[in-house]
PDB file of N, CA and C in Angstrom:
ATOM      1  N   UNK A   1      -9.079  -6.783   7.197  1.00  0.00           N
ATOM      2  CA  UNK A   1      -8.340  -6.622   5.963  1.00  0.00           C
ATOM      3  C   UNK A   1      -8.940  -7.464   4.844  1.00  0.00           C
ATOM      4  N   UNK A   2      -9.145  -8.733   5.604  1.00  0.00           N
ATOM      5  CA  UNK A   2      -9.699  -9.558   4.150  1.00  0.00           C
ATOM      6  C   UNK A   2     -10.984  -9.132   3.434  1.00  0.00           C
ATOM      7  N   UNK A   3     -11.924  -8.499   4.042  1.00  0.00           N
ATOM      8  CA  UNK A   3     -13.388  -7.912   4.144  1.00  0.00           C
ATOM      9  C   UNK A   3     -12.926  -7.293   2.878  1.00  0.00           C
ATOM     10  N   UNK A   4     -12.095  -6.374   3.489  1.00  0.00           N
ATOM     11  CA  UNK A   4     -12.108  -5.135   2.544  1.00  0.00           C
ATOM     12  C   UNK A   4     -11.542  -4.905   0.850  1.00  0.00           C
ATOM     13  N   UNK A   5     -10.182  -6.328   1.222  1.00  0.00           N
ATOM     14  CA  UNK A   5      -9.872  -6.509  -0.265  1.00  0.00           C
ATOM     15  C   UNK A   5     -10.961  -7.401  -1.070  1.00  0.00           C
ATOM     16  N   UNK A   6     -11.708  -8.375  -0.502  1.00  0.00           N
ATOM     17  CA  UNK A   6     -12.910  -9.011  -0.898  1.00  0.00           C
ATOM     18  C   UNK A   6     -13.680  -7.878  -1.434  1.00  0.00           C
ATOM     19  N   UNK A   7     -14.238  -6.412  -0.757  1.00  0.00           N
ATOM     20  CA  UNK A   7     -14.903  -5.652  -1.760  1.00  0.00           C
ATOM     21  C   UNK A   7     -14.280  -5.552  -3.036  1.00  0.00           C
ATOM     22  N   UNK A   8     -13.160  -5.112  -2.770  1.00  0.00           N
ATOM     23  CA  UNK A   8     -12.400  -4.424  -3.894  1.00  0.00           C
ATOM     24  C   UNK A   8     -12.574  -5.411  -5.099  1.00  0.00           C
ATOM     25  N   UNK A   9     -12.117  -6.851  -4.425  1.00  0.00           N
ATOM     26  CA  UNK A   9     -12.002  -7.685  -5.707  1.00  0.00           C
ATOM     27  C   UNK A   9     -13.480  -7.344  -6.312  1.00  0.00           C
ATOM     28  N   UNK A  10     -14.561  -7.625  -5.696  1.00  0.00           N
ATOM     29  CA  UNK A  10     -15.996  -8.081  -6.374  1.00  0.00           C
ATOM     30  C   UNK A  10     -15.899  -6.551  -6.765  1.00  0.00           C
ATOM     31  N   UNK A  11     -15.306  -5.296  -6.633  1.00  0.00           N
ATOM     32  CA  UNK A  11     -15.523  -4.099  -7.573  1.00  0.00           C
ATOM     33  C   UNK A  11     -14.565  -3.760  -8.556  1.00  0.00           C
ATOM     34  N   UNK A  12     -13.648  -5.000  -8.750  1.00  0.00           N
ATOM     35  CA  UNK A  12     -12.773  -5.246 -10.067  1.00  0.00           C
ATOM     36  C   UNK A  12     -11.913  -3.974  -9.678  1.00  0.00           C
ATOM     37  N   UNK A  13     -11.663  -3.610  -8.568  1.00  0.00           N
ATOM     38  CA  UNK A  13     -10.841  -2.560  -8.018  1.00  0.00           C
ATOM     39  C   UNK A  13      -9.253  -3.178  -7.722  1.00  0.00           C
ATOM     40  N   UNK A  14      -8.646  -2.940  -8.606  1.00  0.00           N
ATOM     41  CA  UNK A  14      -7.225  -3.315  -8.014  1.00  0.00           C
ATOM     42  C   UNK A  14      -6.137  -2.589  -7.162  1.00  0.00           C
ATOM     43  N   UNK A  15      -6.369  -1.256  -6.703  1.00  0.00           N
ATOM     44  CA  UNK A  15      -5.693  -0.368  -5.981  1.00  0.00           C
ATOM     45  C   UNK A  15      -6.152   0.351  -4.982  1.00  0.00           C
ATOM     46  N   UNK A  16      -6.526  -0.016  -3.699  1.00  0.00           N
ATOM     47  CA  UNK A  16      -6.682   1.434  -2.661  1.00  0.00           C
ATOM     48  C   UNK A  16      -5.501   1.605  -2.574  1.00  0.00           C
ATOM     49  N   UNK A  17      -5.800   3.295  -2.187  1.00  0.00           N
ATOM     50  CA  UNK A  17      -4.928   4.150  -0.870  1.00  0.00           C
ATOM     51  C   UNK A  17      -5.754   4.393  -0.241  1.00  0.00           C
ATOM     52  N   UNK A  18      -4.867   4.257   1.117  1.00  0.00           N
ATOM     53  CA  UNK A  18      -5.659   4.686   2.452  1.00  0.00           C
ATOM     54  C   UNK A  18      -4.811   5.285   3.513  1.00  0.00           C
ATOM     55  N   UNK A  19      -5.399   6.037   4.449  1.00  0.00           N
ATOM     56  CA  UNK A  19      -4.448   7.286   5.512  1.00  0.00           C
ATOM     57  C   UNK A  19      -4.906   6.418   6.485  1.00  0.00           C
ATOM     58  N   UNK A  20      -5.068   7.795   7.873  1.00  0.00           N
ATOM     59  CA  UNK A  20      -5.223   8.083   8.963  1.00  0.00           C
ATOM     60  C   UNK A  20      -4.825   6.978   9.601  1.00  0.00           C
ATOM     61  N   UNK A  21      -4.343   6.063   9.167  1.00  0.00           N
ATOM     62  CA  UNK A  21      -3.733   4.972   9.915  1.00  0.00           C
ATOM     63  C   UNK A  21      -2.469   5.130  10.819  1.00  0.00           C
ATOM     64  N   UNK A  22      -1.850   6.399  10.156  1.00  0.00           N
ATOM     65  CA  UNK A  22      -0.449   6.659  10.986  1.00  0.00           C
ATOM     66  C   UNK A  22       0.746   6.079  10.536  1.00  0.00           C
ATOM     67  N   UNK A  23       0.484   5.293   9.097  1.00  0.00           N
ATOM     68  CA  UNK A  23       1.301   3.479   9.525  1.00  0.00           C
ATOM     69  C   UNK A  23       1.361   3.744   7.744  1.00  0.00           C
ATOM     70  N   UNK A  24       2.740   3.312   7.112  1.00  0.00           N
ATOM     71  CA  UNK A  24       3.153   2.899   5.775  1.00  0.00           C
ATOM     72  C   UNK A  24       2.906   1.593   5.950  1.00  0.00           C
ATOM     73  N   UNK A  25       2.358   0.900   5.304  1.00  0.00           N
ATOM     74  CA  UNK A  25       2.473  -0.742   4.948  1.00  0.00           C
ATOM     75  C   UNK A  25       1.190  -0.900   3.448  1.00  0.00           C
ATOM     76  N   UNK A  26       1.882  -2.394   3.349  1.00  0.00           N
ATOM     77  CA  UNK A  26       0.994  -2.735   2.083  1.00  0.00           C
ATOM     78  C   UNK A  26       0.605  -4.300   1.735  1.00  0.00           C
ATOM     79  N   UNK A  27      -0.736  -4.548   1.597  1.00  0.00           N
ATOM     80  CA  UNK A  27      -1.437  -5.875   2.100  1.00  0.00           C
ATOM     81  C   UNK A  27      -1.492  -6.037   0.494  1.00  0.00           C
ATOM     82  N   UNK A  28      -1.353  -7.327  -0.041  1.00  0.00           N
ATOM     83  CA  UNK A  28      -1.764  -7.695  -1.534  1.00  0.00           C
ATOM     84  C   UNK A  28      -2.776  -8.979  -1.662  1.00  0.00           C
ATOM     85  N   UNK A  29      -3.645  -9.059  -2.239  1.00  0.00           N
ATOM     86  CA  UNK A  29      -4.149 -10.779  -2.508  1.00  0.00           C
ATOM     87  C   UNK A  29      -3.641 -11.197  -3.289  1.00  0.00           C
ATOM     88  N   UNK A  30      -3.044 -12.087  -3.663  1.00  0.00           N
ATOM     89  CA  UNK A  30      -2.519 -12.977  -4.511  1.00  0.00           C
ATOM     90  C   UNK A  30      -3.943 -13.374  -5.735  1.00  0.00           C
ATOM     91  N   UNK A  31      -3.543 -13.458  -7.306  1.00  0.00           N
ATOM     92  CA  UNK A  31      -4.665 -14.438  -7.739  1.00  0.00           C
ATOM     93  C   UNK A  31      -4.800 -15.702  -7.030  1.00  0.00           C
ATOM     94  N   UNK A  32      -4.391 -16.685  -6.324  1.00  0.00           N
ATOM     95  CA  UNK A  32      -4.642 -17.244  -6.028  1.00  0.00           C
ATOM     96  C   UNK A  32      -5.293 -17.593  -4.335  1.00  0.00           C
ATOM     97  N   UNK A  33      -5.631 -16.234  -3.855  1.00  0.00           N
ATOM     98  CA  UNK A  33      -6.317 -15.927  -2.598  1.00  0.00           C
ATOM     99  C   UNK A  33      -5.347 -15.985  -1.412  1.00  0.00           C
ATOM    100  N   UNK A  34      -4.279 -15.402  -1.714  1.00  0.00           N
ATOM    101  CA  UNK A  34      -3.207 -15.296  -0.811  1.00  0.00           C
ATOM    102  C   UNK A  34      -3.022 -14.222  -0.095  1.00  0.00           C
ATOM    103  N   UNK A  35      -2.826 -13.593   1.218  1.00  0.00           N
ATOM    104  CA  UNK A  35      -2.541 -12.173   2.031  1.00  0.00           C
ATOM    105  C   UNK A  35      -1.961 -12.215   2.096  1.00  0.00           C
ATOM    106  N   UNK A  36      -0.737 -11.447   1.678  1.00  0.00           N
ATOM    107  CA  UNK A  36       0.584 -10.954   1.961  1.00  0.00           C
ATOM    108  C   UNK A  36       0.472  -9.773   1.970  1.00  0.00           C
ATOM    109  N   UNK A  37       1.324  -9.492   3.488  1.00  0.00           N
ATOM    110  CA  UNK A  37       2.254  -8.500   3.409  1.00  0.00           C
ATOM    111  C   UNK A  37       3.278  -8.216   2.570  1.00  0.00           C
ATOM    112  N   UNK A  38       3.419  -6.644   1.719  1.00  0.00           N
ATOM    113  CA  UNK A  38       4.823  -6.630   1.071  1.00  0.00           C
ATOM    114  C   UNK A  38       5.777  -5.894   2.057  1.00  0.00           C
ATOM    115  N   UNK A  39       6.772  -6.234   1.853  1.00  0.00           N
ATOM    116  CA  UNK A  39       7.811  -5.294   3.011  1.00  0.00           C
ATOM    117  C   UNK A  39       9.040  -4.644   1.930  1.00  0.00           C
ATOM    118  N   UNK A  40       8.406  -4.862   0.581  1.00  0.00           N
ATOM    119  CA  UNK A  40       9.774  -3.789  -0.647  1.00  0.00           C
ATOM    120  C   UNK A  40       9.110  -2.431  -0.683  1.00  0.00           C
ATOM    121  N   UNK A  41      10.091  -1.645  -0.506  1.00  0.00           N
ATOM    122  CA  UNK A  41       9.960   0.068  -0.447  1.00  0.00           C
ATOM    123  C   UNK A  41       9.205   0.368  -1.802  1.00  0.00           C
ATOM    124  N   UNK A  42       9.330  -0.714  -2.922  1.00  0.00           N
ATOM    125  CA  UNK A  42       9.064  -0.458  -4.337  1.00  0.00           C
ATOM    126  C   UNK A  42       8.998  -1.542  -4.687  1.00  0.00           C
ATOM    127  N   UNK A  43       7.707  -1.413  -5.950  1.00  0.00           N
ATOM    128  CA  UNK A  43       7.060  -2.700  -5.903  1.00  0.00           C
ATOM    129  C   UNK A  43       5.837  -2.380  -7.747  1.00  0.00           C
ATOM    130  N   UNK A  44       5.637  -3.376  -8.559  1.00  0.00           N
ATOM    131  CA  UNK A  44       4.659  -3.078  -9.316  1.00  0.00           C
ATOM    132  C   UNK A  44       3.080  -3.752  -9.371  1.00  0.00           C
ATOM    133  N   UNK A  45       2.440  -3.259  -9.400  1.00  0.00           N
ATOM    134  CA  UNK A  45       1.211  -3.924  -9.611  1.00  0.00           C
ATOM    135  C   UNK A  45       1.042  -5.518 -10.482  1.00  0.00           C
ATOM    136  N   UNK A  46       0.318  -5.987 -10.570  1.00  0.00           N
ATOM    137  CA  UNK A  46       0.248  -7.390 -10.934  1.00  0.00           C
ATOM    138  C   UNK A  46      -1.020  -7.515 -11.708  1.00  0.00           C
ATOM    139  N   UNK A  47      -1.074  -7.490 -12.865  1.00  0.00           N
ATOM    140  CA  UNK A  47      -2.802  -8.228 -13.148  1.00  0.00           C
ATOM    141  C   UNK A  47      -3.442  -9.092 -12.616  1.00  0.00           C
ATOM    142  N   UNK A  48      -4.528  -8.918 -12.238  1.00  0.00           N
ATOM    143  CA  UNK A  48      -5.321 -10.214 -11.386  1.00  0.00           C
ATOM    144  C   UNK A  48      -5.062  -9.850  -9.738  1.00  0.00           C
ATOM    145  N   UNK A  49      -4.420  -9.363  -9.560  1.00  0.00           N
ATOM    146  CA  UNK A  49      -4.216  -9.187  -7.948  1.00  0.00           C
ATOM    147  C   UNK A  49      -4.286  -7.552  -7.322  1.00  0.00           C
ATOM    148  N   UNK A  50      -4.594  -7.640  -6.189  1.00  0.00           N
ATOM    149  CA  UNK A  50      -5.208  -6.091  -5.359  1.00  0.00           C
ATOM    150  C   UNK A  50      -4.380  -5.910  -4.675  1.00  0.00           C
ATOM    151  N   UNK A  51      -3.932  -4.589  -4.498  1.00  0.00           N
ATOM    152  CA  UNK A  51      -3.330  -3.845  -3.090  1.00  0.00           C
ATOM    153  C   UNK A  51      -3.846  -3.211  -2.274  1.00  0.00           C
ATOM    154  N   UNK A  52      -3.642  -2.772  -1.418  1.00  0.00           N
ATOM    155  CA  UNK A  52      -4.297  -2.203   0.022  1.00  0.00           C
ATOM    156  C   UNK A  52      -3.225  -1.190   0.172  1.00  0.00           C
ATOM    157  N   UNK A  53      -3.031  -0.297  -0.028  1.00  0.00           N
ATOM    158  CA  UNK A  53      -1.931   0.700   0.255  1.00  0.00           C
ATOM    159  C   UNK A  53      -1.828   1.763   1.437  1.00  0.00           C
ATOM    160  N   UNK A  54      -1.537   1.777   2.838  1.00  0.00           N
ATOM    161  CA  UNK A  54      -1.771   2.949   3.678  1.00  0.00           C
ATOM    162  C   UNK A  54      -0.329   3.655   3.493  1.00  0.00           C
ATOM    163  N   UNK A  55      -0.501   4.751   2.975  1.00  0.00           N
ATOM    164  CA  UNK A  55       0.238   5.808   2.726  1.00  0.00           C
ATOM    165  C   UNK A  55       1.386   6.623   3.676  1.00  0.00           C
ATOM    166  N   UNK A  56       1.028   6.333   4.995  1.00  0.00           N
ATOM    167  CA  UNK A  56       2.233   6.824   5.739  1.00  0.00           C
ATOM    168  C   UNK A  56       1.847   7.978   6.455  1.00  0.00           C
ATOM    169  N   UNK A  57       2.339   8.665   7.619  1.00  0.00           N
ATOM    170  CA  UNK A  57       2.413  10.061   7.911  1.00  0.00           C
ATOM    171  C   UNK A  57       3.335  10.831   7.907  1.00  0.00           C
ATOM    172  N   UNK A  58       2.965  12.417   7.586  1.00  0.00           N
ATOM    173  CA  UNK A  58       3.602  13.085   7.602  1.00  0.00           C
ATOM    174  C   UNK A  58       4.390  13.685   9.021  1.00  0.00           C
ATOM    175  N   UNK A  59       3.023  13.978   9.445  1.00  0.00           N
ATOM    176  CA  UNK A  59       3.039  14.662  10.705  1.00  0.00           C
ATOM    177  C   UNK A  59       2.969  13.556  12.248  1.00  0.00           C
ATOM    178  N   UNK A  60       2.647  12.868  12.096  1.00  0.00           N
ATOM    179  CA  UNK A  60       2.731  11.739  13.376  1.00  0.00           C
ATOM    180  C   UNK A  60       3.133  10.201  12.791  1.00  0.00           C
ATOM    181  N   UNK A  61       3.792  10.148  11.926  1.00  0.00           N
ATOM    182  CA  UNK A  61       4.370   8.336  11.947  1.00  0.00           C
ATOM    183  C   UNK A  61       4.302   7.857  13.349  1.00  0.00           C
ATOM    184  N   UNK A  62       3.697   6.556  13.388  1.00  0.00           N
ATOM    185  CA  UNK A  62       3.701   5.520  14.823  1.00  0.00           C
ATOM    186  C   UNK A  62       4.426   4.451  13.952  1.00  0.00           C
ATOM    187  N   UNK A  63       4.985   4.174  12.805  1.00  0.00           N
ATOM    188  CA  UNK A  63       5.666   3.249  12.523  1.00  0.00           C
ATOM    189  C   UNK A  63       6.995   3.274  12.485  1.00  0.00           C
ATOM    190  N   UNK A  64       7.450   4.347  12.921  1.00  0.00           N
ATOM    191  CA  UNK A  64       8.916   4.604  13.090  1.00  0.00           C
ATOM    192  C   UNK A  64       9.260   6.287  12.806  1.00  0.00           C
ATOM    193  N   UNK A  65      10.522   6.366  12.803  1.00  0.00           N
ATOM    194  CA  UNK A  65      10.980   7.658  12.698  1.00  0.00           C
ATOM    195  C   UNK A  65      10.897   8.496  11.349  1.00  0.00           C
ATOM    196  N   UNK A  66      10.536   9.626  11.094  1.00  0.00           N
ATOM    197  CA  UNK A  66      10.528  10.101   9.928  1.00  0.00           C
ATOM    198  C   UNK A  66       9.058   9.973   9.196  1.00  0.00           C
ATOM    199  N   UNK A  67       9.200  11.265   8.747  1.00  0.00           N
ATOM    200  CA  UNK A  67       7.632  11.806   7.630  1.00  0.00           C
ATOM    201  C   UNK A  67       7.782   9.916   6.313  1.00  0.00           C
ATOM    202  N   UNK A  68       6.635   9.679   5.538  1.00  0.00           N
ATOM    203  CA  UNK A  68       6.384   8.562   5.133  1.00  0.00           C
ATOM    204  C   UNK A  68       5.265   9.101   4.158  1.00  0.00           C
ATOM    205  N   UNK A  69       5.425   8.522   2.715  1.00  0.00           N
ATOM    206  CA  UNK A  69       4.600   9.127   1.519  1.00  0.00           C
ATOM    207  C   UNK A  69       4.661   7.807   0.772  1.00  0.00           C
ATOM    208  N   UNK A  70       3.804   7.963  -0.088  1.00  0.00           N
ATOM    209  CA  UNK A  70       4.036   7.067  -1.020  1.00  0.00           C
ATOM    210  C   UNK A  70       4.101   7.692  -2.699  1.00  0.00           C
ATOM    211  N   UNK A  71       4.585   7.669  -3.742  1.00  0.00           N
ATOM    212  CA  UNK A  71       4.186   7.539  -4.886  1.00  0.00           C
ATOM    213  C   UNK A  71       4.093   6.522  -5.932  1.00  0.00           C
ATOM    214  N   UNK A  72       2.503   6.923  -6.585  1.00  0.00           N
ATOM    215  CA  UNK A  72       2.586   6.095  -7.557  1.00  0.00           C
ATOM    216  C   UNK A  72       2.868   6.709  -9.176  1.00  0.00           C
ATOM    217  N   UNK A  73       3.118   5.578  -9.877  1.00  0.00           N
ATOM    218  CA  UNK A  73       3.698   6.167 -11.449  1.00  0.00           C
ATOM    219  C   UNK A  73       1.990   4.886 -12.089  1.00  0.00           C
ATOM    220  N   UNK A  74       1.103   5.635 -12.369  1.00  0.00           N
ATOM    221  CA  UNK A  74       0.019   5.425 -12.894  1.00  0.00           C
ATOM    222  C   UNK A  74       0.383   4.970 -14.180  1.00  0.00           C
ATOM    223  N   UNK A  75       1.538   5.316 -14.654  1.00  0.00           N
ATOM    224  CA  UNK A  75       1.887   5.053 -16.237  1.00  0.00           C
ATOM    225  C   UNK A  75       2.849   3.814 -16.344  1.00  0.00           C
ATOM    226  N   UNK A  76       3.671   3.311 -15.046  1.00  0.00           N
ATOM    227  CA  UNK A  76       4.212   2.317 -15.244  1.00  0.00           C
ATOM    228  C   UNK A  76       3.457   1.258 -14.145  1.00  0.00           C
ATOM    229  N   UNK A  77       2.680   1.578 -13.398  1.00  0.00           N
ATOM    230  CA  UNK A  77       1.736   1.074 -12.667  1.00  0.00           C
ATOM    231  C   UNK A  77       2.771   0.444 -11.869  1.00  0.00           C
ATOM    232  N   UNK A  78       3.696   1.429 -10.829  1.00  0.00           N
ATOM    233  CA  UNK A  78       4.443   1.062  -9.931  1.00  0.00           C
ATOM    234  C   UNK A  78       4.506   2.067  -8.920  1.00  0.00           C
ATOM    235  N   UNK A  79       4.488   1.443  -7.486  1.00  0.00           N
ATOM    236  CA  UNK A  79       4.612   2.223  -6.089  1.00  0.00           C
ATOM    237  C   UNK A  79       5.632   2.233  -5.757  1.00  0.00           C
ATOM    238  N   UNK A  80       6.060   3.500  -5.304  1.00  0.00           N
ATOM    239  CA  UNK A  80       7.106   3.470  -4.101  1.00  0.00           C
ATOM    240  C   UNK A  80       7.025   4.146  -2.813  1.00  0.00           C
ATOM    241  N   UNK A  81       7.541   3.449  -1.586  1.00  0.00           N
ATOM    242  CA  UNK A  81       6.966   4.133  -0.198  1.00  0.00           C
ATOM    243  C   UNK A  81       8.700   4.547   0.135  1.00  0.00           C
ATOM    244  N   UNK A  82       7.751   6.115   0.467  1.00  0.00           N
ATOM    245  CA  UNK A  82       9.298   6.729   0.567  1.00  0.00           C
ATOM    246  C   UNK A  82       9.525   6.842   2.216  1.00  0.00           C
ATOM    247  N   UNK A  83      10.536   6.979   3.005  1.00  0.00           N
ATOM    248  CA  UNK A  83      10.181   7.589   4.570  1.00  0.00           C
ATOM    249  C   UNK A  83      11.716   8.530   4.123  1.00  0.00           C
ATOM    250  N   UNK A  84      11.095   9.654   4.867  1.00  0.00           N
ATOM    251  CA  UNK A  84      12.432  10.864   5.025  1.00  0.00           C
ATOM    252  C   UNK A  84      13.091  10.519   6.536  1.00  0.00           C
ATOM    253  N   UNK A  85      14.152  10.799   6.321  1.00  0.00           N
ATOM    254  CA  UNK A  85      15.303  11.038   7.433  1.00  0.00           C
ATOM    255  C   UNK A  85      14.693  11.670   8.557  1.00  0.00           C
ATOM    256  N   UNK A  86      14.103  11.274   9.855  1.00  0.00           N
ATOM    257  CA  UNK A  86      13.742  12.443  10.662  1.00  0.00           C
ATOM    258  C   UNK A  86      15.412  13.390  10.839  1.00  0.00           C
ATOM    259  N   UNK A  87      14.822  14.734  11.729  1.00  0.00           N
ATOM    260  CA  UNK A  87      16.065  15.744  12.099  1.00  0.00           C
ATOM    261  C   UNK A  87      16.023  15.585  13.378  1.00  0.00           C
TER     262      UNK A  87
END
């Protein structure tokens, strides 16, 4: 994980998404070189700091019950990770 937000930082990249993981969650660096996990369903971006975003599944969640998406609002530069009700 750290590898990868380390690219991002040195490519002034402040946002992946990423799949095939199976798995909703979301890793942030802190400006001050901090890893956190976030665990809020909804959440806004930060100047100076990166997210790691894995998006969830539709079709096979291993993180629990129910399809898992995320959206973002590019215009208020805020995420939200949704999970539906399984049936």
């Amino acid at each position: 994980k750290r590898q990868t937000i380390a690219l991002l930082i040195d490519a002034r990249t402040p946002l992946m998404f990423h799949g095939h993981s199976h798995r909703q969650l979301v890793w942030r660096l802190t400006r001050t070189h901090k890893l956190q996990r976030l665990h809020s369903r909804d959440f806004g971006l930060v100047p100076g700091e990166t997210c790691v975003v894995g998006v969830g599944s539709v079709g096979r969640p291993l993180d629990g019950p129910g399809a898992s998406y995320v959206v973002y609002d590019d215009s208020a530069a805020k995420i939200e990770l949704v999970r539906l009700a399984s049936q």
